[in-house]
Each structure stands twice: as C-alpha cells, then as structure tokens.
C-alpha atoms as a PDB file:
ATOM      1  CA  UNK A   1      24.640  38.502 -33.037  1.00  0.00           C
ATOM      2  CA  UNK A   2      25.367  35.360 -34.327  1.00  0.00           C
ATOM      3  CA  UNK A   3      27.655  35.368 -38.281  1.00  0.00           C
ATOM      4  CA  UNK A   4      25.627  33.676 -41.160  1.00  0.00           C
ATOM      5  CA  UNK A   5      28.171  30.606 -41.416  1.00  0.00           C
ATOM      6  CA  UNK A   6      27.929  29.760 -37.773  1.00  0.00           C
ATOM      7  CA  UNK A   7      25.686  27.879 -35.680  1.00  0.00           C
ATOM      8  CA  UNK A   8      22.309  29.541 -33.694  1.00  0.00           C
ATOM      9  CA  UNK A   9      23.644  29.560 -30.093  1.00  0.00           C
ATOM     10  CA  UNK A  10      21.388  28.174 -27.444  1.00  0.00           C
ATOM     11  CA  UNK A  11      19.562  30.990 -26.374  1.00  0.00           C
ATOM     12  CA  UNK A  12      18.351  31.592 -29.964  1.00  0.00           C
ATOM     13  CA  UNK A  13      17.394  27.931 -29.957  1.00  0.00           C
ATOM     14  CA  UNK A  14      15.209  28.382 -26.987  1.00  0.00           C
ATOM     15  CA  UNK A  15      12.950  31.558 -28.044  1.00  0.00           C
ATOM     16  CA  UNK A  16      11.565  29.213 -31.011  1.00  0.00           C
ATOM     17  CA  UNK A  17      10.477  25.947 -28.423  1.00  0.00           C
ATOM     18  CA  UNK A  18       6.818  25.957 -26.794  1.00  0.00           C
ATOM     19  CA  UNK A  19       7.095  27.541 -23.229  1.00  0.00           C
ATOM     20  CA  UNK A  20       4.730  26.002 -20.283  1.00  0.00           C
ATOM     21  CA  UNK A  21       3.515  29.547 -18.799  1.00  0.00           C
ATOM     22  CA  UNK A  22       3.589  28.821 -14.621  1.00  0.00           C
ATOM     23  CA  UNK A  23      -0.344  29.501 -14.033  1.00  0.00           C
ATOM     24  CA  UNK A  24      -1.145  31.152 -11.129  1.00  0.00           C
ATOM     25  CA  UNK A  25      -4.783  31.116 -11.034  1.00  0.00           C
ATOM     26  CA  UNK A  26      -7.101  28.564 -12.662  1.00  0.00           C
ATOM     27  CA  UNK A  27      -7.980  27.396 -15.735  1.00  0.00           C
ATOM     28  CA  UNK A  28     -10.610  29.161 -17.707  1.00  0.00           C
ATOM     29  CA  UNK A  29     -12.444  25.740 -18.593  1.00  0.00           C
ATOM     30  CA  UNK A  30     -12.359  24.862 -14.727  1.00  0.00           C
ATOM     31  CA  UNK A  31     -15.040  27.782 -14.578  1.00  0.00           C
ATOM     32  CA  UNK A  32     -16.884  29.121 -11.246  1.00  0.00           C
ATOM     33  CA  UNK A  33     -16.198  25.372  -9.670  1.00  0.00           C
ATOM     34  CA  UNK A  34     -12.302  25.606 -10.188  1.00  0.00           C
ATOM     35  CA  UNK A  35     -12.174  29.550  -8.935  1.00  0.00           C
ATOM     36  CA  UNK A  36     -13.964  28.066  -5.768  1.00  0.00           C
ATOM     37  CA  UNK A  37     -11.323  25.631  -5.752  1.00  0.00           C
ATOM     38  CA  UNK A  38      -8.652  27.940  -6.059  1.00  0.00           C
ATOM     39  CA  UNK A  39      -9.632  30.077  -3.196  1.00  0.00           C
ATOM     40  CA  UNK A  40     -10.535  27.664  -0.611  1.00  0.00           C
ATOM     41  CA  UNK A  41      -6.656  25.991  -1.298  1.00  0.00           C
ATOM     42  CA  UNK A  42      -5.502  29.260   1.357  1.00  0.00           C
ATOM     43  CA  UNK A  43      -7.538  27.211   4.150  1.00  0.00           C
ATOM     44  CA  UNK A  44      -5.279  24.167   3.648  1.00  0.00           C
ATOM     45  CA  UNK A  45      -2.118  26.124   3.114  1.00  0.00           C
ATOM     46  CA  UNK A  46      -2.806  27.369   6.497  1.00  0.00           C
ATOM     47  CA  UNK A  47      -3.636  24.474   7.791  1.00  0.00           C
ATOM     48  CA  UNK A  48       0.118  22.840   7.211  1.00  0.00           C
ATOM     49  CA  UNK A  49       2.071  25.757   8.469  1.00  0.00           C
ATOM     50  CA  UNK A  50      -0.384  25.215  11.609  1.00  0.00           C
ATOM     51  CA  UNK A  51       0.512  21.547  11.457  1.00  0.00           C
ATOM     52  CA  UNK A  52       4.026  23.125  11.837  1.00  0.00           C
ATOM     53  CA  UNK A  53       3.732  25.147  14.322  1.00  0.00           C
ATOM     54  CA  UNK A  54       1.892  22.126  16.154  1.00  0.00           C
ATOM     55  CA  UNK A  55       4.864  19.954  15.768  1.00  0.00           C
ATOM     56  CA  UNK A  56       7.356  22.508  17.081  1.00  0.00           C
ATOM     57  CA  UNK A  57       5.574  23.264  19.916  1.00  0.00           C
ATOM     58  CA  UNK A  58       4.884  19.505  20.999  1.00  0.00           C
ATOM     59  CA  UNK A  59       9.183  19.496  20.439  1.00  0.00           C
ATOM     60  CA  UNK A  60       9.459  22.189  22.937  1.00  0.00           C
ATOM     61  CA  UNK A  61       7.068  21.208  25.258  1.00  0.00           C
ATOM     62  CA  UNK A  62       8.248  17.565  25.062  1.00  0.00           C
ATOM     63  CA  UNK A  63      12.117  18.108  25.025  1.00  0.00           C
ATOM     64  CA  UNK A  64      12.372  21.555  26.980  1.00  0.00           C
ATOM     65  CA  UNK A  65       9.403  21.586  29.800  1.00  0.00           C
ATOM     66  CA  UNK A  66       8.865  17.603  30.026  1.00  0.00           C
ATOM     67  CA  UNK A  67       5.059  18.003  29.361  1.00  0.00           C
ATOM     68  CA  UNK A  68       4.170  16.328  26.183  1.00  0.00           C
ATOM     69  CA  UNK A  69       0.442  16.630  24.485  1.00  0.00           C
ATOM     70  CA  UNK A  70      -1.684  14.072  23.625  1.00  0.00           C
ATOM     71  CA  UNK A  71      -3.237  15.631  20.563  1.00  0.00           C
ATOM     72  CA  UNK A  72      -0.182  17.748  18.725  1.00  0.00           C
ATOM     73  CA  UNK A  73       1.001  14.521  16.473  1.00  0.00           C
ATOM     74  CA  UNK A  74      -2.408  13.359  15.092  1.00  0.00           C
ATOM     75  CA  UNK A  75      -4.147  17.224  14.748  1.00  0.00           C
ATOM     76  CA  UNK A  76      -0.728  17.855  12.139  1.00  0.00           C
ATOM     77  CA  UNK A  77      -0.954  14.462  10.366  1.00  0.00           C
ATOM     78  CA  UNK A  78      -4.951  15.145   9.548  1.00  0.00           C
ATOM     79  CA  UNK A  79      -4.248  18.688   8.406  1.00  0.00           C
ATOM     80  CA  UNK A  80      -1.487  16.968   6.326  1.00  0.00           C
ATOM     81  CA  UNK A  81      -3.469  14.682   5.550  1.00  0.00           C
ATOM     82  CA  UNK A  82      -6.196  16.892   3.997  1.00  0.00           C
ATOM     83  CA  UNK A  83      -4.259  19.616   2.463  1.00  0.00           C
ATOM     84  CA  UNK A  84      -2.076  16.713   0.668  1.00  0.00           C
ATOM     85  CA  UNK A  85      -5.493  15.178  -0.639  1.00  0.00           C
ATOM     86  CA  UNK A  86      -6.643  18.761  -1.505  1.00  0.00           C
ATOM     87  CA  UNK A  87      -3.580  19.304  -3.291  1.00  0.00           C
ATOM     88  CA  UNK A  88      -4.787  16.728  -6.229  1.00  0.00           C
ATOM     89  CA  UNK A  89      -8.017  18.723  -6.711  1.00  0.00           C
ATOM     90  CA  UNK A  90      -6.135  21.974  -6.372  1.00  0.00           C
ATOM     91  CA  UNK A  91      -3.981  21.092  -9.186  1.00  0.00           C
ATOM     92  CA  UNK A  92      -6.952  19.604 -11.828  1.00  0.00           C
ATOM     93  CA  UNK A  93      -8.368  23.440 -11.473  1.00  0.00           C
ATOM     94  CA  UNK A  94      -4.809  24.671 -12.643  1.00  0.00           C
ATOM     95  CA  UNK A  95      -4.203  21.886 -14.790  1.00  0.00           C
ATOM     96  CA  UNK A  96      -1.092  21.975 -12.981  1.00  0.00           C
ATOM     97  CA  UNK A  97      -0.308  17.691 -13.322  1.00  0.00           C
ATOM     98  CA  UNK A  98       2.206  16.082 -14.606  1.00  0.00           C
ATOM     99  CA  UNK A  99       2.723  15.652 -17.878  1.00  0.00           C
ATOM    100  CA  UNK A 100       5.493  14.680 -20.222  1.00  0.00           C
ATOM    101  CA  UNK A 101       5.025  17.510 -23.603  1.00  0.00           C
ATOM    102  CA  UNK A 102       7.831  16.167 -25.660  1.00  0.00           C
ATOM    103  CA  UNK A 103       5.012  14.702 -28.144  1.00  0.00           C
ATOM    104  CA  UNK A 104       2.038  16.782 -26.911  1.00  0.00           C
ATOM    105  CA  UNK A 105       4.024  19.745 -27.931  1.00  0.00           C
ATOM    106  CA  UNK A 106       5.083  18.486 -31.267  1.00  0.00           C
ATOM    107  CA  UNK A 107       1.145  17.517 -32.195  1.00  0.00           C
ATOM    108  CA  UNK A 108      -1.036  20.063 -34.208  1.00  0.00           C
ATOM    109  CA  UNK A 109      -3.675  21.898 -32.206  1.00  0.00           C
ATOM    110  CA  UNK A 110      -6.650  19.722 -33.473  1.00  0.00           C
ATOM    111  CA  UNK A 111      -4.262  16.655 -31.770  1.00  0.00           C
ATOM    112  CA  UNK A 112      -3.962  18.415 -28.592  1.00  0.00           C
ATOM    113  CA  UNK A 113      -7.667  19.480 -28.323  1.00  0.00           C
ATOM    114  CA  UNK A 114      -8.592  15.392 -28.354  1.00  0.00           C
ATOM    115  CA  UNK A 115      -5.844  14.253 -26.371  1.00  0.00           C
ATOM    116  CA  UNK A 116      -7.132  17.171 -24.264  1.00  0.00           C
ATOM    117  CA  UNK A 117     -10.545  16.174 -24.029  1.00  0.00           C
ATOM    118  CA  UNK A 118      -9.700  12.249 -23.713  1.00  0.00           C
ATOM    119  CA  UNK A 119      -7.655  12.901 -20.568  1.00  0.00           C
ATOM    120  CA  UNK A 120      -9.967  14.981 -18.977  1.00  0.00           C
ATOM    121  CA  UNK A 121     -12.581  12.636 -19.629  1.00  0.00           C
ATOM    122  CA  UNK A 122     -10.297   9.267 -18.507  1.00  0.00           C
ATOM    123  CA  UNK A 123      -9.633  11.762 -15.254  1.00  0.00           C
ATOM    124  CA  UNK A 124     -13.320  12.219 -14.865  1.00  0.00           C
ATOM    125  CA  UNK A 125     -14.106   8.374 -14.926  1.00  0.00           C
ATOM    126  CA  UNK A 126     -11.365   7.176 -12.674  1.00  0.00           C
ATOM    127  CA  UNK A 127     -12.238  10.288 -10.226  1.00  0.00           C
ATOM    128  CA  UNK A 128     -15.826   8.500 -10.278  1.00  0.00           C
ATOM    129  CA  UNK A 129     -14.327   5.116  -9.253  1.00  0.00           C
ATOM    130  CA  UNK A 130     -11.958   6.555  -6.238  1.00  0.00           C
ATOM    131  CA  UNK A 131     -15.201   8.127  -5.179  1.00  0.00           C
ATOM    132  CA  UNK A 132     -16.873   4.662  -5.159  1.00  0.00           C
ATOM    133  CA  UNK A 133     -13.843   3.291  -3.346  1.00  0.00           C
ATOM    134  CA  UNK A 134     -13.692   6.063  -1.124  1.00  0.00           C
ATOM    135  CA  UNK A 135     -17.586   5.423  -0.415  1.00  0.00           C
ATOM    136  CA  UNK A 136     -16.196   2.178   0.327  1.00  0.00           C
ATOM    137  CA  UNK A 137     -14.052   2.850   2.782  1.00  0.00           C
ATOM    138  CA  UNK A 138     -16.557   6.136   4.215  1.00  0.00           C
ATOM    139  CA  UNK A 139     -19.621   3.354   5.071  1.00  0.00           C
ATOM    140  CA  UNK A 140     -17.163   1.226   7.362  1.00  0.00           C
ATOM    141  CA  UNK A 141     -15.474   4.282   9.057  1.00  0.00           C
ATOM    142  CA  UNK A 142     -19.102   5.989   9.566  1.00  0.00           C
ATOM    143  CA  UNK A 143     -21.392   3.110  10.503  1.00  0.00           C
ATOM    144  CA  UNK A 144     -21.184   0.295  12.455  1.00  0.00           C
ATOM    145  CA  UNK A 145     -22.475  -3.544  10.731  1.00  0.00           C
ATOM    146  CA  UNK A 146     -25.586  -2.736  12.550  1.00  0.00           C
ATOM    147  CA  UNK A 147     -26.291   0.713  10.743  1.00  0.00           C
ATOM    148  CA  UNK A 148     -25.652   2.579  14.201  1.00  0.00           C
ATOM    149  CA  UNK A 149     -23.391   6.113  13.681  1.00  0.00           C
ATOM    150  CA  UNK A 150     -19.954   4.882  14.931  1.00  0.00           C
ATOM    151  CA  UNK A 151     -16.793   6.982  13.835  1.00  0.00           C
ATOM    152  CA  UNK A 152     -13.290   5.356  13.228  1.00  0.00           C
ATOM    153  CA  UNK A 153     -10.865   6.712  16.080  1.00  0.00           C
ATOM    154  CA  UNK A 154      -7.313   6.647  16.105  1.00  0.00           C
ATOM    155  CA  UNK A 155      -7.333   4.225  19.298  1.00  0.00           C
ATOM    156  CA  UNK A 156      -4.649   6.496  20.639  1.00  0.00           C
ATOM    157  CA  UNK A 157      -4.573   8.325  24.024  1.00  0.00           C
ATOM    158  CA  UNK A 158      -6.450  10.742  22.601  1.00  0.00           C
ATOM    159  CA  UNK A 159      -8.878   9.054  20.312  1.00  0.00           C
ATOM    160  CA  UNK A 160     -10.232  11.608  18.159  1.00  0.00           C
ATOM    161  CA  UNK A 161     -12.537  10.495  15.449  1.00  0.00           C
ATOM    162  CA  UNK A 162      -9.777  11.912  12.796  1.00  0.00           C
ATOM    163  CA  UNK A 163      -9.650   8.606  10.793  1.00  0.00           C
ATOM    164  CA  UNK A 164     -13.682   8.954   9.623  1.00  0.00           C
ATOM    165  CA  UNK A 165     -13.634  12.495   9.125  1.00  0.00           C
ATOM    166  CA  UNK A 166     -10.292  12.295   6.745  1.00  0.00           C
ATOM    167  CA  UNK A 167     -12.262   9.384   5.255  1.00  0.00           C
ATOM    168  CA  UNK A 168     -15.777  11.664   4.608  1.00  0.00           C
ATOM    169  CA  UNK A 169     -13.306  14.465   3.633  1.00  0.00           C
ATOM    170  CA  UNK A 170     -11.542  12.019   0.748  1.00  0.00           C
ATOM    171  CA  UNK A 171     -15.387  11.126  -0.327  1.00  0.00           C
ATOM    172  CA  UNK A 172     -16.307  14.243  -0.781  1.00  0.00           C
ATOM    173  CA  UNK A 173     -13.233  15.594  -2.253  1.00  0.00           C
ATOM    174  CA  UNK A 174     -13.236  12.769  -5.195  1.00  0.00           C
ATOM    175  CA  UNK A 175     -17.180  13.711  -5.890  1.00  0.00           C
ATOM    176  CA  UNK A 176     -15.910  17.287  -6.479  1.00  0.00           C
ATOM    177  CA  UNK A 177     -13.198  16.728  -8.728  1.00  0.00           C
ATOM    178  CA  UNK A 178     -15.279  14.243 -10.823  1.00  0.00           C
ATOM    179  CA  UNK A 179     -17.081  17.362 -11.195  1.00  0.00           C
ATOM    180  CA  UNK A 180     -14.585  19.393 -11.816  1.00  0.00           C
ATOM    181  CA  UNK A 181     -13.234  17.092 -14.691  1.00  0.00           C
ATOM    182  CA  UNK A 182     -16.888  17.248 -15.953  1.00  0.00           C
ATOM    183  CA  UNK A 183     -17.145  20.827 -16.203  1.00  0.00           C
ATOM    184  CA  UNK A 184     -13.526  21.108 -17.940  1.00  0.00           C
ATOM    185  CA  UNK A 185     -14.712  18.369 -20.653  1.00  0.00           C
ATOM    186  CA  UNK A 186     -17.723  20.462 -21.263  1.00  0.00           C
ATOM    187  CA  UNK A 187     -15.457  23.526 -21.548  1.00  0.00           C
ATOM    188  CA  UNK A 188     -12.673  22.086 -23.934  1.00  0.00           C
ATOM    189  CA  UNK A 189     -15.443  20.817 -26.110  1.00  0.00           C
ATOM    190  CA  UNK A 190     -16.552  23.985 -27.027  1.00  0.00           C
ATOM    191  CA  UNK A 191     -13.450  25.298 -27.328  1.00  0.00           C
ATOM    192  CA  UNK A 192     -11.951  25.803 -31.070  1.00  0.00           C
ATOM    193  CA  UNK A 193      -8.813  24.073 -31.643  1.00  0.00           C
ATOM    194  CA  UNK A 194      -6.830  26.982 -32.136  1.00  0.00           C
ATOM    195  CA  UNK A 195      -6.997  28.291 -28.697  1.00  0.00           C
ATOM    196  CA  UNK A 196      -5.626  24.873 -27.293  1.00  0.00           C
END
C-alpha cells in the first residue's frame, strides 16, 4: 500500500493499461471457416517436427553409417515450406498479426471498430491479389506452353514434383484466407462497437 503523498508504483500503473489476452483458439468473427482453420494447423505442426526428425536422421545416416538419402532434404523443406505458408492463414483466424496498439489502444471503440473493419477489408483485397499472383506462378508450374499437365520438379537426384504442389498449395491457401478475411468483415460489421 502505497502513502497518499507518494507516487503509484509500477505495478499499480500496469492494472489500469489495456492487456492483449494470448488467444488460444479463434476468433469469434473468423466463424466455422476459422475453427476449420484452427484445427487443421495440428497437421502442419506435425508436419515440421517430422521435417525434424527427417533431418536428423539424414545426419545420422549421412555422418554415422555413410548412406545418405536422396529425398530427406527436400521432403523437410516442403513441409517447412507449407506449414510456414499455413502459418499466415493460421494467424488471420486468431487475429494473432502484428500490430503496433500504442494508438489503437488509445482510440474509442467506435475508432477501433473502423480501423477494424478497414484492415480486414485491405487484408481481404491484397489476399485476392497474392492469389492472382500465386495463379500466376500455379499455370507455369502446372502446365506446359502447350497446355499439356507438366509439374515443376526440383531437378535434383530425386526430382519430386514438390515445387508445383507447394505452388497449388500457396494458390489455394491465398483463396482461403481471402475468404477468411471476407467472413471476418461480414462479422465485425455486425458487431456493435462496444464489444470491439
């Protein structure tokens, strides 16, 4: 207990500023789509500690038995590769991005509702041009110039199609969170200002 003349110590400071709960599920204006979301993010976090256990494995049986695979290296970079683009769309449904409150925080709830609803809605439109780009980039991995099926390899040893499918995956995955941005617009719309 502080006396009347002196000054609040810190920890009574910090009981009056805004606190960012850590959100372990998602949003409620990510709805059904952003549940889905959430659960399916346990098939990628498998899929790195797999990636792991790939790359210690090729270690041993490169450094200790002499007998190196051919497929350990690129199988953990693509299931890097797709839980690290998963990540982004894991994080929309928890609203879990980065973002600097020192203002937001400070701004009345109506404020915060609109500033809300414009990023959401900015994140929805640029989601909807990375999908066009990664269209872009899906149509040349996919198809040959002649419109024949022909998936981008690696042009390694091994030569697994990897490239394409990481390339479909990143297609698909933009679609989805362009939806998912869609859906939380939609939600924060409706929402009153006060529960912002």
């Amino acid at each position: 207990m502080s006396r009347p003349d002196s000054a609040p110590s810190v920890h009574e400071h910090t009981s009056e500023l805004p606190t960012h709960e850590t959100r372990e599920e998602p949003i409620p204006e990510a709805g059904l789509l952003g549940r889905a979301i959430d659960r399916l993010g346990f098939i990628f976090a498998v899929g790195i500690v797999a990636a792991a256990v790939f790359l210690l494995m090729e270690v041993f049986l490169r450094y200790a038995l002499n007998a190196p695979t051919i497929w350990a290296h690129e199988t953990a970079t693509f299931l890097c590769g797709l839980a690290f683009l998963y990540g982004g769309l894991f994080c929309v449904s928890r609203d879990r991005h980065i973002r600097v409150v020192l203002i937001y925080d400070a701004l009345p709830a109506r404020a915060r509702k609109a500033l809300d609803i414009f990023t959401s809605l900015a994140s929805m439109i640029a989601s909807g041009f990375f999908a066009y780009a990664a269209w872009l980039m899906l149509s040349k991995a996919v198809w040959s110039p002649m419109g024949d099926l022909r998936l981008e390899r690696s042009g390694s040893a091994w030569n697994p199609p990897l490239p394409a499918y990481l390339k479909i995956f990143l297609f698909v995955l933009m679609l989805v969170m362009c939806a998912q941005f869609a859906v939380i617009v939609v939600k924060q719309l409706k929402k009153p200002a006060k529960d912002i």
